[in-house]
PDB file of N, CA and C in Angstrom:
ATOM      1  N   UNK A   1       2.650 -19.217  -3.594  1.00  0.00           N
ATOM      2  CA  UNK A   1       1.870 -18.387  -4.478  1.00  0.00           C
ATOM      3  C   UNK A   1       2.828 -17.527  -5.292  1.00  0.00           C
ATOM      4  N   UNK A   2       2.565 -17.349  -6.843  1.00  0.00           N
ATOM      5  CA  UNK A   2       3.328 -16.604  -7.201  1.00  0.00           C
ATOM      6  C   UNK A   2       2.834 -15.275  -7.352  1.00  0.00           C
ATOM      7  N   UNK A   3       3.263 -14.407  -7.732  1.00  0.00           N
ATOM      8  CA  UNK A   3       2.877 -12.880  -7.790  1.00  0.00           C
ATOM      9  C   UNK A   3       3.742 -12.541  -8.984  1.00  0.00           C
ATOM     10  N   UNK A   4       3.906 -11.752 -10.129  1.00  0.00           N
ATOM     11  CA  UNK A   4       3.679 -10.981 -11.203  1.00  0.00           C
ATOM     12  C   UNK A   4       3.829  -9.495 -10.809  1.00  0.00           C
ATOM     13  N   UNK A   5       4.828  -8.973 -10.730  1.00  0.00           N
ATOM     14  CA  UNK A   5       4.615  -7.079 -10.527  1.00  0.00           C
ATOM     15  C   UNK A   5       5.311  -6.821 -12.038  1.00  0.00           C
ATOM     16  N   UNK A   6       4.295  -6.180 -12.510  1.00  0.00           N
ATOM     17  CA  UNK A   6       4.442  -5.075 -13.575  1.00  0.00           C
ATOM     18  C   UNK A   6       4.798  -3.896 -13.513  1.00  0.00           C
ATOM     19  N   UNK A   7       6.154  -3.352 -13.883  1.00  0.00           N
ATOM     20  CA  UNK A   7       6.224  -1.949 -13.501  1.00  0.00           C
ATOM     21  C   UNK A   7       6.536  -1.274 -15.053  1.00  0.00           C
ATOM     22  N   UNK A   8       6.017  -0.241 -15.025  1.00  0.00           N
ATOM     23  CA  UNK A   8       5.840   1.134 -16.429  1.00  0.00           C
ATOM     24  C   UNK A   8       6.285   2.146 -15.764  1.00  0.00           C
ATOM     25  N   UNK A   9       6.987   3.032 -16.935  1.00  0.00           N
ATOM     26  CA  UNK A   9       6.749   4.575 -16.477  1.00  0.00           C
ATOM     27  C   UNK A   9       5.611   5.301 -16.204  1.00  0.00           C
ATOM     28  N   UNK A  10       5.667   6.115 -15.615  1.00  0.00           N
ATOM     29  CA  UNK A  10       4.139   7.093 -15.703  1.00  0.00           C
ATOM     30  C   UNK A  10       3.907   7.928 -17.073  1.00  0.00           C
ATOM     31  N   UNK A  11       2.868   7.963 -17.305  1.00  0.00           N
ATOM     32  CA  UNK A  11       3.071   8.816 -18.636  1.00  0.00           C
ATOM     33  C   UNK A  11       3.073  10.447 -18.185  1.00  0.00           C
ATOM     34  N   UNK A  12       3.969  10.427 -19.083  1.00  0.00           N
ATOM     35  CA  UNK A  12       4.527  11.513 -19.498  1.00  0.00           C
ATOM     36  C   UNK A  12       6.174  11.759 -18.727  1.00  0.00           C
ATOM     37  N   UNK A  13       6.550  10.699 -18.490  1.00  0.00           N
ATOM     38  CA  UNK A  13       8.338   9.904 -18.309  1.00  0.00           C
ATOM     39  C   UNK A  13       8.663  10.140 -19.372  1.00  0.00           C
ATOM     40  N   UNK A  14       9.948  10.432 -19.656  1.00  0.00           N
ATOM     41  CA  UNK A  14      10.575  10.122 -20.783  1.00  0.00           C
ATOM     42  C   UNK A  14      11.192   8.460 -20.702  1.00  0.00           C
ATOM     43  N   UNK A  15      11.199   8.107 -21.892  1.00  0.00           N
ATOM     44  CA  UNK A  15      11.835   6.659 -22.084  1.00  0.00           C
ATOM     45  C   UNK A  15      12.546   6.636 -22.878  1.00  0.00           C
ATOM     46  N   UNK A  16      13.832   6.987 -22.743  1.00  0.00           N
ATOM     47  CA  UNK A  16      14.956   6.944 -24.000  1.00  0.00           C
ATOM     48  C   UNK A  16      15.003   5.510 -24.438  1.00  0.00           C
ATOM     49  N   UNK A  17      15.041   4.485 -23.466  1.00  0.00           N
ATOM     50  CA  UNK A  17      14.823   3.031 -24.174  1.00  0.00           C
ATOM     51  C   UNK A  17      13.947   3.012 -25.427  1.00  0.00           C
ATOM     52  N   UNK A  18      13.009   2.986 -24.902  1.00  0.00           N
ATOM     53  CA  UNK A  18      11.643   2.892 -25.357  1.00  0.00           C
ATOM     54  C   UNK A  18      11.662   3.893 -27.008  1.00  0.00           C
ATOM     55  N   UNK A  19      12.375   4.934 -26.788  1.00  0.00           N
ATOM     56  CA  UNK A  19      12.128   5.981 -28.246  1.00  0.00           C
ATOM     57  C   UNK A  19      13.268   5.363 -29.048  1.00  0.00           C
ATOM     58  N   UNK A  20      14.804   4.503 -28.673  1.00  0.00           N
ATOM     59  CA  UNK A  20      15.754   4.563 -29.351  1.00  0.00           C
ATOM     60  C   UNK A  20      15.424   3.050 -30.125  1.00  0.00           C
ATOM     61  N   UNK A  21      14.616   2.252 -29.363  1.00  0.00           N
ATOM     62  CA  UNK A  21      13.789   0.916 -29.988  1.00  0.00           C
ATOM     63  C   UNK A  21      12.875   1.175 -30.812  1.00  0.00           C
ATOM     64  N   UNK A  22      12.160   2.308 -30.569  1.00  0.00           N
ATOM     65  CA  UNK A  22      11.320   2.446 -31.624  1.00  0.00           C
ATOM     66  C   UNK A  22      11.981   3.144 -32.802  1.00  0.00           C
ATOM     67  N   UNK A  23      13.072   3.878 -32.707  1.00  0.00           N
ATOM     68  CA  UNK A  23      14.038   4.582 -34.087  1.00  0.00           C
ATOM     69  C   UNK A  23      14.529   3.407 -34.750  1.00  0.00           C
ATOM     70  N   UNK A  24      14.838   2.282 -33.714  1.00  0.00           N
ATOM     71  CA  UNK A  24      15.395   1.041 -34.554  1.00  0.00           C
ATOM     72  C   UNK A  24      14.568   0.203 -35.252  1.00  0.00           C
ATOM     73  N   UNK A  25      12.994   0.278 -34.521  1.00  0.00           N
ATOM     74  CA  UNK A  25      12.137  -0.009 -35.789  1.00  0.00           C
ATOM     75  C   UNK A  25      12.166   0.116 -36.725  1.00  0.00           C
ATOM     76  N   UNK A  26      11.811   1.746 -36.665  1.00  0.00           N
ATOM     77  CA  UNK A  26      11.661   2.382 -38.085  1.00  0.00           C
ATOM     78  C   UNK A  26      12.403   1.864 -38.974  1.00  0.00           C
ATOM     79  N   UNK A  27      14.354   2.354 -38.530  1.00  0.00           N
ATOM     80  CA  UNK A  27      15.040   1.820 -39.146  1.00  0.00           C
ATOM     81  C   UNK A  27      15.355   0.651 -40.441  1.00  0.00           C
ATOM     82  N   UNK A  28      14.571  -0.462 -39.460  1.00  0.00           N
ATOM     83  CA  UNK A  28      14.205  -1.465 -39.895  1.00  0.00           C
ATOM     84  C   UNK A  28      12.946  -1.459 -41.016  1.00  0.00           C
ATOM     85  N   UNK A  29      12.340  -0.701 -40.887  1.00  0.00           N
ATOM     86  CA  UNK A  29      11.099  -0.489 -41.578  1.00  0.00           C
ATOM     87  C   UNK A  29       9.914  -1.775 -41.518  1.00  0.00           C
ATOM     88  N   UNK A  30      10.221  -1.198 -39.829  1.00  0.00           N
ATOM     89  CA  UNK A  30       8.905  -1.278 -39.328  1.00  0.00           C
ATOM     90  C   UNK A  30       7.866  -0.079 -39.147  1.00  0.00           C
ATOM     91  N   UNK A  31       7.695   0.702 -40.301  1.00  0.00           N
ATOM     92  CA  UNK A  31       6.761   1.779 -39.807  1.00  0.00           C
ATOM     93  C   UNK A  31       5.440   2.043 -39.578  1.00  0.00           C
ATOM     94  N   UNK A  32       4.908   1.212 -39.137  1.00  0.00           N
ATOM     95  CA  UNK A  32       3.434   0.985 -38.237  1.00  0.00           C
ATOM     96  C   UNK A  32       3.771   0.855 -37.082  1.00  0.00           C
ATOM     97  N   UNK A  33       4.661   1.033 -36.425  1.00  0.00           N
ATOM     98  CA  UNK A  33       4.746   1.497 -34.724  1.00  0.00           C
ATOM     99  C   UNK A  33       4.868   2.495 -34.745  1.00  0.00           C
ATOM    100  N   UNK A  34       4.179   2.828 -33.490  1.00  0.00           N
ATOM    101  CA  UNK A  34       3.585   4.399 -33.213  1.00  0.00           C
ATOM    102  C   UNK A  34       4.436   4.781 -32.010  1.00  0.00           C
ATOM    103  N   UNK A  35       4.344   4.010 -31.127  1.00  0.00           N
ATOM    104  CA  UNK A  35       5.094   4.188 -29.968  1.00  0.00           C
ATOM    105  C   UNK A  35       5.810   3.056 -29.675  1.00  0.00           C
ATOM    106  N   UNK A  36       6.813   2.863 -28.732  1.00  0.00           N
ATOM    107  CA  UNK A  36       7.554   1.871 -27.999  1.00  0.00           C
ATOM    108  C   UNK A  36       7.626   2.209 -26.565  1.00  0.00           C
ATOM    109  N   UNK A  37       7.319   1.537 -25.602  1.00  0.00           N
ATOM    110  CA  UNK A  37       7.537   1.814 -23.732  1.00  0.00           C
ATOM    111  C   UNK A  37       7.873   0.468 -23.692  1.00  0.00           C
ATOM    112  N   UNK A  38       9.321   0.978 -22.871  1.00  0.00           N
ATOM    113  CA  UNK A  38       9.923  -0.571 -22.029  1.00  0.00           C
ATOM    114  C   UNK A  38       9.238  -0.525 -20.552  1.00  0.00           C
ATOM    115  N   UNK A  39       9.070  -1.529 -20.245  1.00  0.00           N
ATOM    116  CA  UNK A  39       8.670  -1.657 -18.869  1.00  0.00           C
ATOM    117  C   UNK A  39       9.289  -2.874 -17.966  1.00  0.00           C
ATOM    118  N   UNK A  40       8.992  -3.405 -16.795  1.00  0.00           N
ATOM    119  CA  UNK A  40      10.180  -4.576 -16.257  1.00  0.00           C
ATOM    120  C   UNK A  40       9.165  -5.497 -15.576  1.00  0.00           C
ATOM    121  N   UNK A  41       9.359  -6.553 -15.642  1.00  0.00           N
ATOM    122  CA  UNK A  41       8.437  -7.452 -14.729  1.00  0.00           C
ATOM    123  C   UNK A  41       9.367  -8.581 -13.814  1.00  0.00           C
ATOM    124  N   UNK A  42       8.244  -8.214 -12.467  1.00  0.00           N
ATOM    125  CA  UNK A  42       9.266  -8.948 -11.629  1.00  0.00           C
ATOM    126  C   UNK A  42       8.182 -10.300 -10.825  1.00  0.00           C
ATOM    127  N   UNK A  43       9.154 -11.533 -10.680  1.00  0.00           N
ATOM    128  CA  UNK A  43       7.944 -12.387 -10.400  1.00  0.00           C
ATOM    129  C   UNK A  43       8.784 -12.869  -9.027  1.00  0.00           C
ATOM    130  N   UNK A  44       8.211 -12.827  -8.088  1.00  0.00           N
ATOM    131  CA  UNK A  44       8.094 -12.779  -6.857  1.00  0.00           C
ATOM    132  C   UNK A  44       7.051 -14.493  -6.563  1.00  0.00           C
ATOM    133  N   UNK A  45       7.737 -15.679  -5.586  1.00  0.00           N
ATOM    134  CA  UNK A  45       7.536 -16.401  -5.303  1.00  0.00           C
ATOM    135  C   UNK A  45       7.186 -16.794  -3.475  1.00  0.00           C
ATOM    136  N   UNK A  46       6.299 -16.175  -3.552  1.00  0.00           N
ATOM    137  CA  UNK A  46       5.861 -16.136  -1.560  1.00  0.00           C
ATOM    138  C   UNK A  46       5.359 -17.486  -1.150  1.00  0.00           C
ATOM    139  N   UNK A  47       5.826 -17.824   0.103  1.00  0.00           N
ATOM    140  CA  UNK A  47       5.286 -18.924   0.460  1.00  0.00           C
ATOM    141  C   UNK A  47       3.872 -18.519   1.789  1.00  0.00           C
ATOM    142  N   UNK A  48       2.405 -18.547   0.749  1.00  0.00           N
ATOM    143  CA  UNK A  48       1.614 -17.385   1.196  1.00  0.00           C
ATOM    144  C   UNK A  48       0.119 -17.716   0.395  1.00  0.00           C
ATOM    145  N   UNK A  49      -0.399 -18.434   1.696  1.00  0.00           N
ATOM    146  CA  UNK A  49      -1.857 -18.989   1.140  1.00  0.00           C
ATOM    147  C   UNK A  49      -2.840 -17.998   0.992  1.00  0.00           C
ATOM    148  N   UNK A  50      -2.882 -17.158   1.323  1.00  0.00           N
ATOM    149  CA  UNK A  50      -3.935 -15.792   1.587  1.00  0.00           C
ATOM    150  C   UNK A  50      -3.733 -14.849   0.139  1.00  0.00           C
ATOM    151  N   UNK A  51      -4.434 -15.080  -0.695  1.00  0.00           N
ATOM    152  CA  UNK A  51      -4.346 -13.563  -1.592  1.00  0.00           C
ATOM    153  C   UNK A  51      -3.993 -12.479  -0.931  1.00  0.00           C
ATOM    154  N   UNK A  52      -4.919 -12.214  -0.159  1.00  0.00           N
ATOM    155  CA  UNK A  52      -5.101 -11.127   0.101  1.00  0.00           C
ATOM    156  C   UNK A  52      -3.975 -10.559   0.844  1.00  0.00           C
ATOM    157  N   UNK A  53      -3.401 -10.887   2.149  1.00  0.00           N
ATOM    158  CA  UNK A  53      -2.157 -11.033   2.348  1.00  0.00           C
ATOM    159  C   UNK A  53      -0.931 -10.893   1.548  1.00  0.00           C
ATOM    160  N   UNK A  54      -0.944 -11.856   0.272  1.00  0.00           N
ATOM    161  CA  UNK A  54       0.215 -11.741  -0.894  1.00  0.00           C
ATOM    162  C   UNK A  54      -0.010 -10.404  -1.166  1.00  0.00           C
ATOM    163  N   UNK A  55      -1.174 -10.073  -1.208  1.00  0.00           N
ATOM    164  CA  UNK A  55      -1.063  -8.353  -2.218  1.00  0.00           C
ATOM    165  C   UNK A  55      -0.828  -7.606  -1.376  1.00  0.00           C
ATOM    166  N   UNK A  56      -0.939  -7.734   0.503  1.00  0.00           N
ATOM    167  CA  UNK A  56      -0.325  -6.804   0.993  1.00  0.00           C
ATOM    168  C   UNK A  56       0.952  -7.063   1.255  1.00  0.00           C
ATOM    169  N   UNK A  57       1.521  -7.915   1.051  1.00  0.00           N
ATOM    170  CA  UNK A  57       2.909  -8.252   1.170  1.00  0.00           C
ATOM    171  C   UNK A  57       3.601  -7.367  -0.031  1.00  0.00           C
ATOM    172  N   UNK A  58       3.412  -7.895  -1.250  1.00  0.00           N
ATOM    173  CA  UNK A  58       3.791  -7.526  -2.280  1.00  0.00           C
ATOM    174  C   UNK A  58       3.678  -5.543  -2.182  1.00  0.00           C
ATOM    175  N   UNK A  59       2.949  -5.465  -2.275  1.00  0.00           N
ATOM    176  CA  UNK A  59       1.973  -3.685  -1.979  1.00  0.00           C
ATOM    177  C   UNK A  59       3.459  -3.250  -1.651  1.00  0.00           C
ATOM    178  N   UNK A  60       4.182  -3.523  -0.223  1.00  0.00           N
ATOM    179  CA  UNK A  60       4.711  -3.251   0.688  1.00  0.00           C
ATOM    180  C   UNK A  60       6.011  -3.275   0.082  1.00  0.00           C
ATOM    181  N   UNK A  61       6.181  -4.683  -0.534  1.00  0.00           N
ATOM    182  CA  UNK A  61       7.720  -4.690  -1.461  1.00  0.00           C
ATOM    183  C   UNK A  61       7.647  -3.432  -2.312  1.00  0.00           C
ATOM    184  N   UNK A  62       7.035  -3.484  -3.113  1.00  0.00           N
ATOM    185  CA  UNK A  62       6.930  -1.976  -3.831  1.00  0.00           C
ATOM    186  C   UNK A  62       6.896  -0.903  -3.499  1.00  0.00           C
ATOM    187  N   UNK A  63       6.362  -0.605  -2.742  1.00  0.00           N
ATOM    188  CA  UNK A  63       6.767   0.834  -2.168  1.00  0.00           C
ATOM    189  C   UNK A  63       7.944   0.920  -1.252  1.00  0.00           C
ATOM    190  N   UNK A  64       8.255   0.336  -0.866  1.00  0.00           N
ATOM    191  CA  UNK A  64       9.619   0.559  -0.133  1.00  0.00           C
ATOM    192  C   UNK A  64      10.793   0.170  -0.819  1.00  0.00           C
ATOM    193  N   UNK A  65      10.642  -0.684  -2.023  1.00  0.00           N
ATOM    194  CA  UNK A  65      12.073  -1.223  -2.823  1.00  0.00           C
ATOM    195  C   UNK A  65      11.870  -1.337  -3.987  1.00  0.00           C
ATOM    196  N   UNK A  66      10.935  -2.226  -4.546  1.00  0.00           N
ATOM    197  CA  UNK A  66      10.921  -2.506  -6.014  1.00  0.00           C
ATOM    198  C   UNK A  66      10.758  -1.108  -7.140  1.00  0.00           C
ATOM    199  N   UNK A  67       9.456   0.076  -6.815  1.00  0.00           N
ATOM    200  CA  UNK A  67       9.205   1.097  -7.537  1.00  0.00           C
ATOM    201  C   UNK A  67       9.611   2.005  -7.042  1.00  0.00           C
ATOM    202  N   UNK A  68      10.025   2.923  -7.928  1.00  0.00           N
ATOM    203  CA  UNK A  68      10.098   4.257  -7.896  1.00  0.00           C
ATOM    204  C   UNK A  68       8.513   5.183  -7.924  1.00  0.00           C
ATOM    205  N   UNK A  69       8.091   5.322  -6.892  1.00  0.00           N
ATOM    206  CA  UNK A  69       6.728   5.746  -7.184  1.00  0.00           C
ATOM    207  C   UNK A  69       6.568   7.376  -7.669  1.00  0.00           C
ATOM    208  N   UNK A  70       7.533   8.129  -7.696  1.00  0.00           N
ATOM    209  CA  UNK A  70       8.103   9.610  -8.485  1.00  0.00           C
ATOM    210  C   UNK A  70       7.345   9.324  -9.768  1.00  0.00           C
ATOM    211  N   UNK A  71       8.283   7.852 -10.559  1.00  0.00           N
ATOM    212  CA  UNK A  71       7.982   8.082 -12.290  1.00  0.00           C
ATOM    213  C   UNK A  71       7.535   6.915 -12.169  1.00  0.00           C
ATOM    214  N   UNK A  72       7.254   5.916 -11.589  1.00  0.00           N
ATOM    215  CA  UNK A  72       6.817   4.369 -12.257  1.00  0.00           C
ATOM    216  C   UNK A  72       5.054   4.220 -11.769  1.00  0.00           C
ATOM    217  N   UNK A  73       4.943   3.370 -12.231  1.00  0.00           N
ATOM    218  CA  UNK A  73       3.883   2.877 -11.617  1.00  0.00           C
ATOM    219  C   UNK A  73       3.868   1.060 -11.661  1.00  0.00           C
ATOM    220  N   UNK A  74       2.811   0.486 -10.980  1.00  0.00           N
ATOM    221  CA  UNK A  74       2.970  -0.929 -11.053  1.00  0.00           C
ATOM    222  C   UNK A  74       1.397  -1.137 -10.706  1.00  0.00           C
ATOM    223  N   UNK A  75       1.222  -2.991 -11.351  1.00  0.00           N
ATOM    224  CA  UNK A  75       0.364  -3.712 -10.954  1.00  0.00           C
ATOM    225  C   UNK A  75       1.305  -4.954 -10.840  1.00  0.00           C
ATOM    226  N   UNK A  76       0.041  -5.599  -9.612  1.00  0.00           N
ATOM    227  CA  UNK A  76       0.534  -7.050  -9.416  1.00  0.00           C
ATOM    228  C   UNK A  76      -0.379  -8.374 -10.020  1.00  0.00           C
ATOM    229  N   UNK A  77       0.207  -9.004  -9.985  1.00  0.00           N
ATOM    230  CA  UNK A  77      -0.809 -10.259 -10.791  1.00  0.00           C
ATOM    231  C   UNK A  77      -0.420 -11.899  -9.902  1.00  0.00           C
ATOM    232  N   UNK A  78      -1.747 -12.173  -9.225  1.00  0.00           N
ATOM    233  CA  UNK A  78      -1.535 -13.579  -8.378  1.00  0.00           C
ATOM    234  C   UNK A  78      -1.807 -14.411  -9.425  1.00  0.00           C
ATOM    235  N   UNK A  79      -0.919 -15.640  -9.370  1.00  0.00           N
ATOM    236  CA  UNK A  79      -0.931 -16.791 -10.182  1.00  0.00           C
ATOM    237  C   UNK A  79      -1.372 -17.916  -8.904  1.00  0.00           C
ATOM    238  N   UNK A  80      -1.944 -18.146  -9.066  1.00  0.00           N
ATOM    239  CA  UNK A  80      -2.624 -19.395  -8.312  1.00  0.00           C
ATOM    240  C   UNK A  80      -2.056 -20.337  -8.662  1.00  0.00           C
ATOM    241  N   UNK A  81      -0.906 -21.560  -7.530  1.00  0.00           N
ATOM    242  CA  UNK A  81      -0.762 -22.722  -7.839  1.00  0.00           C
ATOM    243  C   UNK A  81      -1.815 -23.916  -7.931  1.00  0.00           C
TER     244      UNK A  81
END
């Protein structure tokens, strides 16, 4: 089963990524972006017939390693083989 974790800042993080990509927009003149947020996605391959299970597996990776739960936040996403 695969799994999908999405991780973002929390709002109201600062994202220097995220603001110095969007200056390079502009730059560019792209000026119809309003905002820019980088975020990271991680895809995780369990050998793991149970949804439900995967999401507590996964749950578990994240809070103990993958996120920073201070400033990030996350969702997970099951891909069904």
């Amino acid at each position: 089963m695969k799994v999908i974790v999405n991780i973002s800042l929390k709002n109201g993080v600062l994202d220097p990524q995220g603001k110095a990509l969007e200056k390079a927009l502009h730059s560019l003149n792209f000026n119809g972006v309003k905002e820019v947020k980088v975020a990271k996605q991680i895809q995780i391959n369990l050998d793991e017939k149970d949804e439900k299970l995967a999401k507590e597996k996964v749950r578990k990776m994240c809070e103990e390693l993958l996120v920073n739960s201070v400033i990030e936040e996350y969702e997970c996403l099951i891909e069904k083989e």
